[in-house]
PDB file of N, CA and C in Angstrom:
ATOM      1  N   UNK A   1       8.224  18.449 -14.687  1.00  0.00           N
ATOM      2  CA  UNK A   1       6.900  19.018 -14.538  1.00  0.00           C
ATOM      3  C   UNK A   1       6.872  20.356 -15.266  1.00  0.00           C
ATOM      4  N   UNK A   2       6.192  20.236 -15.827  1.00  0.00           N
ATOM      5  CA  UNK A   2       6.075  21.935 -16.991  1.00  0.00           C
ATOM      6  C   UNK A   2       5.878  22.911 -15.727  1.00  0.00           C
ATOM      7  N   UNK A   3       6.483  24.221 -16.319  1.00  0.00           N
ATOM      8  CA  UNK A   3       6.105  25.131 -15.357  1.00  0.00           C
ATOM      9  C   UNK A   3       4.968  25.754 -15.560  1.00  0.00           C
ATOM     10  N   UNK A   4       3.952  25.942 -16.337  1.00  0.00           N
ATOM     11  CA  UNK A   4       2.734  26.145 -16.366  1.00  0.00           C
ATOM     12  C   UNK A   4       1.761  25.204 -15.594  1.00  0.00           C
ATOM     13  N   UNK A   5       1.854  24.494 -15.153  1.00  0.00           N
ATOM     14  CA  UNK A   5       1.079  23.339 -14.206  1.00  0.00           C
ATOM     15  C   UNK A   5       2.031  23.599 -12.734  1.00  0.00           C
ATOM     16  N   UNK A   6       3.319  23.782 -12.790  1.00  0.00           N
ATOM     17  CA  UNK A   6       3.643  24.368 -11.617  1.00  0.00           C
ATOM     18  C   UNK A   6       3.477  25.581 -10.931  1.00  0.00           C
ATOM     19  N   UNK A   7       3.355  26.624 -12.030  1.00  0.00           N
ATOM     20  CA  UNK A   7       2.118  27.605 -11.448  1.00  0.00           C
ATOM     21  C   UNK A   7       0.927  27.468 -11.131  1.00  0.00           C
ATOM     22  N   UNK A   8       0.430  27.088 -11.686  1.00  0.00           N
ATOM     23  CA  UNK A   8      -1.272  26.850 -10.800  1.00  0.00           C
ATOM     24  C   UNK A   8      -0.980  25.627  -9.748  1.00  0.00           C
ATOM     25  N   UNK A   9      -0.064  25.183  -9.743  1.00  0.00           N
ATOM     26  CA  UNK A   9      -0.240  24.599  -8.109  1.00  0.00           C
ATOM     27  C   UNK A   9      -0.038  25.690  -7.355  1.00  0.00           C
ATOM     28  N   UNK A  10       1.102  26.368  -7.566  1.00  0.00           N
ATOM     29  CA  UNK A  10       1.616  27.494  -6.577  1.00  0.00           C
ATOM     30  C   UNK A  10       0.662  28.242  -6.065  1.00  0.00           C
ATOM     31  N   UNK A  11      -0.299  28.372  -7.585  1.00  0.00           N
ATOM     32  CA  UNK A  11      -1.717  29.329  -7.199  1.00  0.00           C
ATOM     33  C   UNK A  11      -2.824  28.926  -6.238  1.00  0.00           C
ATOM     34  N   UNK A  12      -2.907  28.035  -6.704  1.00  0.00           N
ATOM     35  CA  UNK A  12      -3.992  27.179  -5.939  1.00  0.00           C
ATOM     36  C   UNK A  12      -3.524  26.984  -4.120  1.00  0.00           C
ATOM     37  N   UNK A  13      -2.215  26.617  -3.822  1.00  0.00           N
ATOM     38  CA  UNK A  13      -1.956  26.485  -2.594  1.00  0.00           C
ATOM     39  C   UNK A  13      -1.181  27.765  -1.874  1.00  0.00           C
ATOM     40  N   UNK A  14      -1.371  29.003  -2.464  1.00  0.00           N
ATOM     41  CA  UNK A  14      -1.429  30.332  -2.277  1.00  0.00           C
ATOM     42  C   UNK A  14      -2.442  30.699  -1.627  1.00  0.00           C
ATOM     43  N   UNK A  15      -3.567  30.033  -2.121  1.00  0.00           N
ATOM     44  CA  UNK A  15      -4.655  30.436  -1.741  1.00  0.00           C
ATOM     45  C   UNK A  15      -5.665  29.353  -0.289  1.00  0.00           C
ATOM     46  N   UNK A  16      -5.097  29.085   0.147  1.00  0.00           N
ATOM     47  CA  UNK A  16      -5.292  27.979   0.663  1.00  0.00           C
ATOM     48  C   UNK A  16      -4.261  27.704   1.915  1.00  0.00           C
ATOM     49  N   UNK A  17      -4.276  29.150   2.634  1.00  0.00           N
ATOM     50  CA  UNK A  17      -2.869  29.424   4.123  1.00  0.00           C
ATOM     51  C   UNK A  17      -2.763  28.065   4.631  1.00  0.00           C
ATOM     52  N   UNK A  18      -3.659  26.968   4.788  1.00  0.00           N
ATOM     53  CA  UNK A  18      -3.818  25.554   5.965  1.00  0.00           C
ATOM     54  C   UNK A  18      -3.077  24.487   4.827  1.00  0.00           C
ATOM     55  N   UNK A  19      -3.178  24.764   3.579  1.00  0.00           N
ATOM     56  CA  UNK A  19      -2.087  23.804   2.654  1.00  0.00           C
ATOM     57  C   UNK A  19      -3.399  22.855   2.182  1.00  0.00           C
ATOM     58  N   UNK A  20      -3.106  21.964   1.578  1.00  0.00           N
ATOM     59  CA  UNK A  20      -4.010  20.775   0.506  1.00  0.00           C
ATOM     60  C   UNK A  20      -3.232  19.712   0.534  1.00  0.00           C
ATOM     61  N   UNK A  21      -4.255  18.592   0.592  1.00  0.00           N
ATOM     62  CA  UNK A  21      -3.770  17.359   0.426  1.00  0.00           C
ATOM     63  C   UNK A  21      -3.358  17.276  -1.724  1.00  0.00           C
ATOM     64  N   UNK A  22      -2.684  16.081  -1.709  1.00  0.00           N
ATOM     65  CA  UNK A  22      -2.441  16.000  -3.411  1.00  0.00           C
ATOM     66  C   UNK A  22      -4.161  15.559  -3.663  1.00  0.00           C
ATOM     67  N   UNK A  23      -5.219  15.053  -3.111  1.00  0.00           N
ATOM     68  CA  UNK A  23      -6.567  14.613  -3.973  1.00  0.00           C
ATOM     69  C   UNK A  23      -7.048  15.669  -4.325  1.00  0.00           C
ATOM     70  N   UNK A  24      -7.125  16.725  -2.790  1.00  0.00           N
ATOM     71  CA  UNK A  24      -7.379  17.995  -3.243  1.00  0.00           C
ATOM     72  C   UNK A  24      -7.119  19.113  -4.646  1.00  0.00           C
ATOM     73  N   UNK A  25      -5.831  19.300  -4.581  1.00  0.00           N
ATOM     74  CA  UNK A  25      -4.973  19.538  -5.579  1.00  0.00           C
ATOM     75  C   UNK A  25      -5.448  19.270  -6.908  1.00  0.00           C
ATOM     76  N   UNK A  26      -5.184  17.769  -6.831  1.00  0.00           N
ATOM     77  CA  UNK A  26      -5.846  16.725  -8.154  1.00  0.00           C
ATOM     78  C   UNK A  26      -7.113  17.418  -8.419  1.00  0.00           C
ATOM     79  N   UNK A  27      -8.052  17.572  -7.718  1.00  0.00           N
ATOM     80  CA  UNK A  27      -9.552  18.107  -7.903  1.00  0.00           C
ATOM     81  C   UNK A  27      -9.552  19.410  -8.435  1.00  0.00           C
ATOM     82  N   UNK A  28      -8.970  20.194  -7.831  1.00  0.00           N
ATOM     83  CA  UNK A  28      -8.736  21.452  -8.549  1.00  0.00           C
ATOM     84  C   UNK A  28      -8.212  22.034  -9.663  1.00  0.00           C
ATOM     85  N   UNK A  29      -6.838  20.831 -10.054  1.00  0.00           N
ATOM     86  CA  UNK A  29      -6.641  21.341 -11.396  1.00  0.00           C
ATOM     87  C   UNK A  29      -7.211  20.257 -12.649  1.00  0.00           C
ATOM     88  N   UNK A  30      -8.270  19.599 -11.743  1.00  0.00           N
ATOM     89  CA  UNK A  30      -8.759  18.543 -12.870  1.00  0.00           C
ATOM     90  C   UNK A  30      -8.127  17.671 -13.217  1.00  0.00           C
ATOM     91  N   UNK A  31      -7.286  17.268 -12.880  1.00  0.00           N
ATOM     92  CA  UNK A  31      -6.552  15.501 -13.008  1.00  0.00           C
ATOM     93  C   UNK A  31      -6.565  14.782 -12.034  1.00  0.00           C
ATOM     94  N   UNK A  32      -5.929  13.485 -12.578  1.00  0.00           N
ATOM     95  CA  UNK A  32      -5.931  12.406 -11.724  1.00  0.00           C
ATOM     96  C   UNK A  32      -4.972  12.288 -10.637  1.00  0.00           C
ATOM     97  N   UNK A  33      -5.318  12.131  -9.377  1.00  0.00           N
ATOM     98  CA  UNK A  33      -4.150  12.026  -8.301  1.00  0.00           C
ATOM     99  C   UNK A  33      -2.985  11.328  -9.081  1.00  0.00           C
ATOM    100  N   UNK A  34      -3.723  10.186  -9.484  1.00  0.00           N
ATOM    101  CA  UNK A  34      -1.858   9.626  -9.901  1.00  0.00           C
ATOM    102  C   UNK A  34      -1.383  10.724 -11.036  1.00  0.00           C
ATOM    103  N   UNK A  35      -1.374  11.227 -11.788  1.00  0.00           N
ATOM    104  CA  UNK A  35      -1.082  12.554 -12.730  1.00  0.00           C
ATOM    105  C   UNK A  35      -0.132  13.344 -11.455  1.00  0.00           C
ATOM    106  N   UNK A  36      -0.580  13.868 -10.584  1.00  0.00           N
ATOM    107  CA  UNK A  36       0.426  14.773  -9.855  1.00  0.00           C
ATOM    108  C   UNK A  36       1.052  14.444  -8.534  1.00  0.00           C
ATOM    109  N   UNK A  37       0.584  13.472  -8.003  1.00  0.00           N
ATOM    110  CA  UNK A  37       0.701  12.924  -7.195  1.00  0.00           C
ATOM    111  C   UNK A  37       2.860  12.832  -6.876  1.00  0.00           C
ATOM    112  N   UNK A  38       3.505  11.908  -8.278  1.00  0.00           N
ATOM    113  CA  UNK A  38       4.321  12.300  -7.933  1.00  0.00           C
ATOM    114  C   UNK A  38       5.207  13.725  -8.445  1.00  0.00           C
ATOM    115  N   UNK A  39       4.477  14.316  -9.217  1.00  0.00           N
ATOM    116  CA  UNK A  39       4.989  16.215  -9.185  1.00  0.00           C
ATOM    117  C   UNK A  39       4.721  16.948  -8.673  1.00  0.00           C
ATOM    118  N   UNK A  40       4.191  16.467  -7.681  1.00  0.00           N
ATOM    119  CA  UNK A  40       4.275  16.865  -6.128  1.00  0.00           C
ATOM    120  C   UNK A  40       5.429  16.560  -5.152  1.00  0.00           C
ATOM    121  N   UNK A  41       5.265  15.691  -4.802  1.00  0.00           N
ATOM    122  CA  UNK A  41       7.163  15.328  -4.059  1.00  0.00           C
ATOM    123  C   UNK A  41       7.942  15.261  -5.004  1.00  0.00           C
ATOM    124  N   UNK A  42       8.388  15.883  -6.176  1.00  0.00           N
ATOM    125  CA  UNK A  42       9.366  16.423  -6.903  1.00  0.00           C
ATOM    126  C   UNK A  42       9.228  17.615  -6.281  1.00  0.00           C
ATOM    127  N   UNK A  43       8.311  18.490  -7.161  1.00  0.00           N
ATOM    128  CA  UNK A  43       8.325  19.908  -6.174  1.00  0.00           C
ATOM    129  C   UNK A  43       8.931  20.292  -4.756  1.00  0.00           C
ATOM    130  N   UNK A  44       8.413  19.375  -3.805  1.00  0.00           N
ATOM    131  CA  UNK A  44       8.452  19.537  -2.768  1.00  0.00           C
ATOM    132  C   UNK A  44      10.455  19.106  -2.304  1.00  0.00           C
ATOM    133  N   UNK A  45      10.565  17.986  -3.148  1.00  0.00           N
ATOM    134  CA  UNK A  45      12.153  17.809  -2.660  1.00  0.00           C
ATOM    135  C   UNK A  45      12.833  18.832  -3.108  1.00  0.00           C
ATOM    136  N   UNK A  46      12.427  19.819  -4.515  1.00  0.00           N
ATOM    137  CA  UNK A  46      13.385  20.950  -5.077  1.00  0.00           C
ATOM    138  C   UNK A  46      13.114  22.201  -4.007  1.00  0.00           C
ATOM    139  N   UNK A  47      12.061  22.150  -3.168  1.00  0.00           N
ATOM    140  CA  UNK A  47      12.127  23.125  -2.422  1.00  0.00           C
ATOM    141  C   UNK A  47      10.876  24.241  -2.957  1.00  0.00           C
ATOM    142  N   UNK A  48      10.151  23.846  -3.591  1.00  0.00           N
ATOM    143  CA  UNK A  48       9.510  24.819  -4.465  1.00  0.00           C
ATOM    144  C   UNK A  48       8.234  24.418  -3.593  1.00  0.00           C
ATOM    145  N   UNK A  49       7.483  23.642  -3.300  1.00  0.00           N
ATOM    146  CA  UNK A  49       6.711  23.749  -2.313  1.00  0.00           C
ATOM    147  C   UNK A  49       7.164  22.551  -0.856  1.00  0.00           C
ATOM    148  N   UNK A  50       5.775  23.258   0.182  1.00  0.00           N
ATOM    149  CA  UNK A  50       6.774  22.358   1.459  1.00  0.00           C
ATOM    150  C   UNK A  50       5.737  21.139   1.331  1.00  0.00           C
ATOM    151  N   UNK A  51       5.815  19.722   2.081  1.00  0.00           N
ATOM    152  CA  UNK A  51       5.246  18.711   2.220  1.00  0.00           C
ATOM    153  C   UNK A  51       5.596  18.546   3.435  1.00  0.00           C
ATOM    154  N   UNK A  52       4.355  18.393   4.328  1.00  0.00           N
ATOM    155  CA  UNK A  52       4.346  18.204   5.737  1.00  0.00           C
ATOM    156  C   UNK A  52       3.063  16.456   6.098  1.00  0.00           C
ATOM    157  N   UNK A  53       3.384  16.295   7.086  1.00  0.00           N
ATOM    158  CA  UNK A  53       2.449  15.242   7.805  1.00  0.00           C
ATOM    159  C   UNK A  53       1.363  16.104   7.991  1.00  0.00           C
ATOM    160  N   UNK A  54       0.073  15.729   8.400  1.00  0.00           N
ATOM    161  CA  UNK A  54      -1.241  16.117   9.326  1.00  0.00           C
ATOM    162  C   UNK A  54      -1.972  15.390   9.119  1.00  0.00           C
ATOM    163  N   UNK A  55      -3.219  15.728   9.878  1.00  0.00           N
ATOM    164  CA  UNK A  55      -4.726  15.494   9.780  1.00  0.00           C
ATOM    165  C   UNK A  55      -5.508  16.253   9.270  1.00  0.00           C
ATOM    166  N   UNK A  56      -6.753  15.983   7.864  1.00  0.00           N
ATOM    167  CA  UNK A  56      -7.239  16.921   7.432  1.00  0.00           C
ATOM    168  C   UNK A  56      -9.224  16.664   8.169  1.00  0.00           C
ATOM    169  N   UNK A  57      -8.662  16.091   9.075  1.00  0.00           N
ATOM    170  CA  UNK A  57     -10.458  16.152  10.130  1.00  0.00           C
ATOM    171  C   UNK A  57      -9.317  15.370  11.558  1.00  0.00           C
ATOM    172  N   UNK A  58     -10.194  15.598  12.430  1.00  0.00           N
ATOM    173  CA  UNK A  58      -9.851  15.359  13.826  1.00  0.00           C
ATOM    174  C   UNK A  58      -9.332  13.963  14.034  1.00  0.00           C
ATOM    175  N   UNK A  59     -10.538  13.333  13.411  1.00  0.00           N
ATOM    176  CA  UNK A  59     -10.753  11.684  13.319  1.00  0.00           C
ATOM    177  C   UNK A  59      -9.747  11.019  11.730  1.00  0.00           C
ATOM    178  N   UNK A  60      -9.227  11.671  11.161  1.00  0.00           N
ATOM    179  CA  UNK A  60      -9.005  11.605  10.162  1.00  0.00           C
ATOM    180  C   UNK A  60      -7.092  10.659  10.124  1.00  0.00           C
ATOM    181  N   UNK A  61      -7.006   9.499   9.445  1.00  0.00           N
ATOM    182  CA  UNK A  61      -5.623   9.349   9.503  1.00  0.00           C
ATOM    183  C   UNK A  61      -4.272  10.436   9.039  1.00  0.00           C
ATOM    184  N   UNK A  62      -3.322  10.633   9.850  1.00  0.00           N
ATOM    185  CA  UNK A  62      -2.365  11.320   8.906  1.00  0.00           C
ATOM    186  C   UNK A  62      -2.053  11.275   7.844  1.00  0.00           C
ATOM    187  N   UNK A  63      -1.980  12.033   6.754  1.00  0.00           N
ATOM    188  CA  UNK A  63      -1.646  12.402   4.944  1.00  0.00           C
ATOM    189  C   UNK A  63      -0.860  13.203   5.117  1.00  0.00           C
ATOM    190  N   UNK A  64      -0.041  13.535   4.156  1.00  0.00           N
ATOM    191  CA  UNK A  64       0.566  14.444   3.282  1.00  0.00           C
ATOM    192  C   UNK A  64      -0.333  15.818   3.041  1.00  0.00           C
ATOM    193  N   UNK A  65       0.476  17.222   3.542  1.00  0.00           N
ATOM    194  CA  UNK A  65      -0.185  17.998   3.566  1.00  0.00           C
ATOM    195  C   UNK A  65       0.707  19.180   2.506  1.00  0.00           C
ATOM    196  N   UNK A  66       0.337  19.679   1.501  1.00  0.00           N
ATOM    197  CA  UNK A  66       1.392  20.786   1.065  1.00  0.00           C
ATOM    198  C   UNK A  66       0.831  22.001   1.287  1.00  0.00           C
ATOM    199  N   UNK A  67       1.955  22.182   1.047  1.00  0.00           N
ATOM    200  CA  UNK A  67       1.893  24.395   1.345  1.00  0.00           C
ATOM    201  C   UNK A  67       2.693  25.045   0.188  1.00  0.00           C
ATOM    202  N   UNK A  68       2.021  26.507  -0.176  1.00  0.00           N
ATOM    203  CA  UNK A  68       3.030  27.181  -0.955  1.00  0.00           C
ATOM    204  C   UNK A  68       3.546  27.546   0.002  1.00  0.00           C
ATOM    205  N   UNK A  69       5.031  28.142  -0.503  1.00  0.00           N
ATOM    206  CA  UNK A  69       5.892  29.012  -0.142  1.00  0.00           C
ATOM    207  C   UNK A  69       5.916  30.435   0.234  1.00  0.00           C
ATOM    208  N   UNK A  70       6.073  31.342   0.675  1.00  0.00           N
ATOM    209  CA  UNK A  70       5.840  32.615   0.861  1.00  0.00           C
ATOM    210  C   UNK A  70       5.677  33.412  -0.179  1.00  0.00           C
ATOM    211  N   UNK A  71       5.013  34.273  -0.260  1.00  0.00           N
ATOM    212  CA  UNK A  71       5.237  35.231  -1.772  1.00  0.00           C
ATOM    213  C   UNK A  71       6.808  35.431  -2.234  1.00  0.00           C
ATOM    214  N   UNK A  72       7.080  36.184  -1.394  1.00  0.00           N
ATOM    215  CA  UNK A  72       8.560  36.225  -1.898  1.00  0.00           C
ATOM    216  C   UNK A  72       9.462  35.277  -2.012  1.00  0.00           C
ATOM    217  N   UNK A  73       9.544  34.328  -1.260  1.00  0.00           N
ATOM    218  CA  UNK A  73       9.896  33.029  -1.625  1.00  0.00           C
ATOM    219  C   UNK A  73       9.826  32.477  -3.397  1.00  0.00           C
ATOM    220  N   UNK A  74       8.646  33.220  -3.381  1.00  0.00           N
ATOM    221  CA  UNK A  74       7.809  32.607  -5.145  1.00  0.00           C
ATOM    222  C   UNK A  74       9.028  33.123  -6.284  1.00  0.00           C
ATOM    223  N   UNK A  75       9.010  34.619  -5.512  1.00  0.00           N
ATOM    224  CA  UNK A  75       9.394  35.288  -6.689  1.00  0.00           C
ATOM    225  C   UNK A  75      10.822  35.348  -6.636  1.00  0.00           C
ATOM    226  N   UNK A  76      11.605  34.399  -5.697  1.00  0.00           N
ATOM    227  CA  UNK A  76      12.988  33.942  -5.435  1.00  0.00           C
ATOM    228  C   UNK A  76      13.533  33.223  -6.683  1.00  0.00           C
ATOM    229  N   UNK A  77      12.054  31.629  -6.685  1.00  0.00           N
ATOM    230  CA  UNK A  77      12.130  30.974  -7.169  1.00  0.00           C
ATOM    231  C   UNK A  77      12.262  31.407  -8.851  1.00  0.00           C
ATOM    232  N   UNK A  78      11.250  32.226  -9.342  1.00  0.00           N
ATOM    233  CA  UNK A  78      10.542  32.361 -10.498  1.00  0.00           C
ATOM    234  C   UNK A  78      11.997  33.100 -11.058  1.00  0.00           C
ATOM    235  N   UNK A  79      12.850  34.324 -10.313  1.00  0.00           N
ATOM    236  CA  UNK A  79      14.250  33.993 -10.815  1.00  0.00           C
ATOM    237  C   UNK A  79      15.241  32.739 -11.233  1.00  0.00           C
ATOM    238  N   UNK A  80      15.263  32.581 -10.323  1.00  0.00           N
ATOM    239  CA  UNK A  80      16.043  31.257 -10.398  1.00  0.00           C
ATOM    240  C   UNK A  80      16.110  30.460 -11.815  1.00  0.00           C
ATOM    241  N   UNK A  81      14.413  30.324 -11.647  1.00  0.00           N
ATOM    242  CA  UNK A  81      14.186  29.544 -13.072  1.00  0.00           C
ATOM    243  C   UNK A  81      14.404  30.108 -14.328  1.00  0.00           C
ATOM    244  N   UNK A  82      14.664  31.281 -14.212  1.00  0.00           N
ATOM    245  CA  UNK A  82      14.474  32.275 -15.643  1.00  0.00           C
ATOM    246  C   UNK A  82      16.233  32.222 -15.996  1.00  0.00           C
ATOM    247  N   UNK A  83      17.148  32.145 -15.095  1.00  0.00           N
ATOM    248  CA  UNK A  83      18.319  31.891 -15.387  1.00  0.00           C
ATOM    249  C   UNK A  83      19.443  30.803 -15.910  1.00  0.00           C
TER     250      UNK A  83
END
C-alpha cells in the first residue's frame, strides 16, 4: 500500500475518535471498497491501524470498525518507516 494513501487513511480516521467502517473510508478517499478494503486489514495486521467488531446504528449488524492510532503512536510509526 503506498504510503501516501496510507496517510490519508491515518488522516481521515484521526479525525473521526468513534473509527469508520472500510465503505466509509472508501467514500472519503474516493475509491472503491474493493480498492481498500483489503489495505485495510494489511494495515491493521502491521499494527498501523486497529480493526475492531461493532455496530454502526443500534439495529445495525456487526462490521468491521477501524481506528487510528494515537498521535504519538503515528509519529512512532512514521519513524520506523523512514528507517
Amino acid at each position: 500500500m503506498a504510503t501516501a494513501l496510507t496517510d490519508r487513511i491515518l488522516e481521515i480516521l484521526q479525525g473521526c475518535p468513534y473509527g469508520l467502517t472500510a465503505k466509509e473510508i472508501a467514500d472519503r478517499l474516493g475509491v472503491t471498497l474493493n480498492n481498500i478494503s483489503s489495505g485495510l486489514s494489511k494495515l491493521a495486521a502491521y499494527g498501523i491501524i486497529k480493526k475492531t467488531r461493532g455496530r454502526i446504528a443500534h439495529n445495525a449488524p456487526p462490521c468491521a470498525i477501524y481506528n487510528a492510532p494515537t498521535a504519538a503512536y503515528s509519529g512512532t510509526i512514521r519513524r520506523l518507516e523512514q528507517r
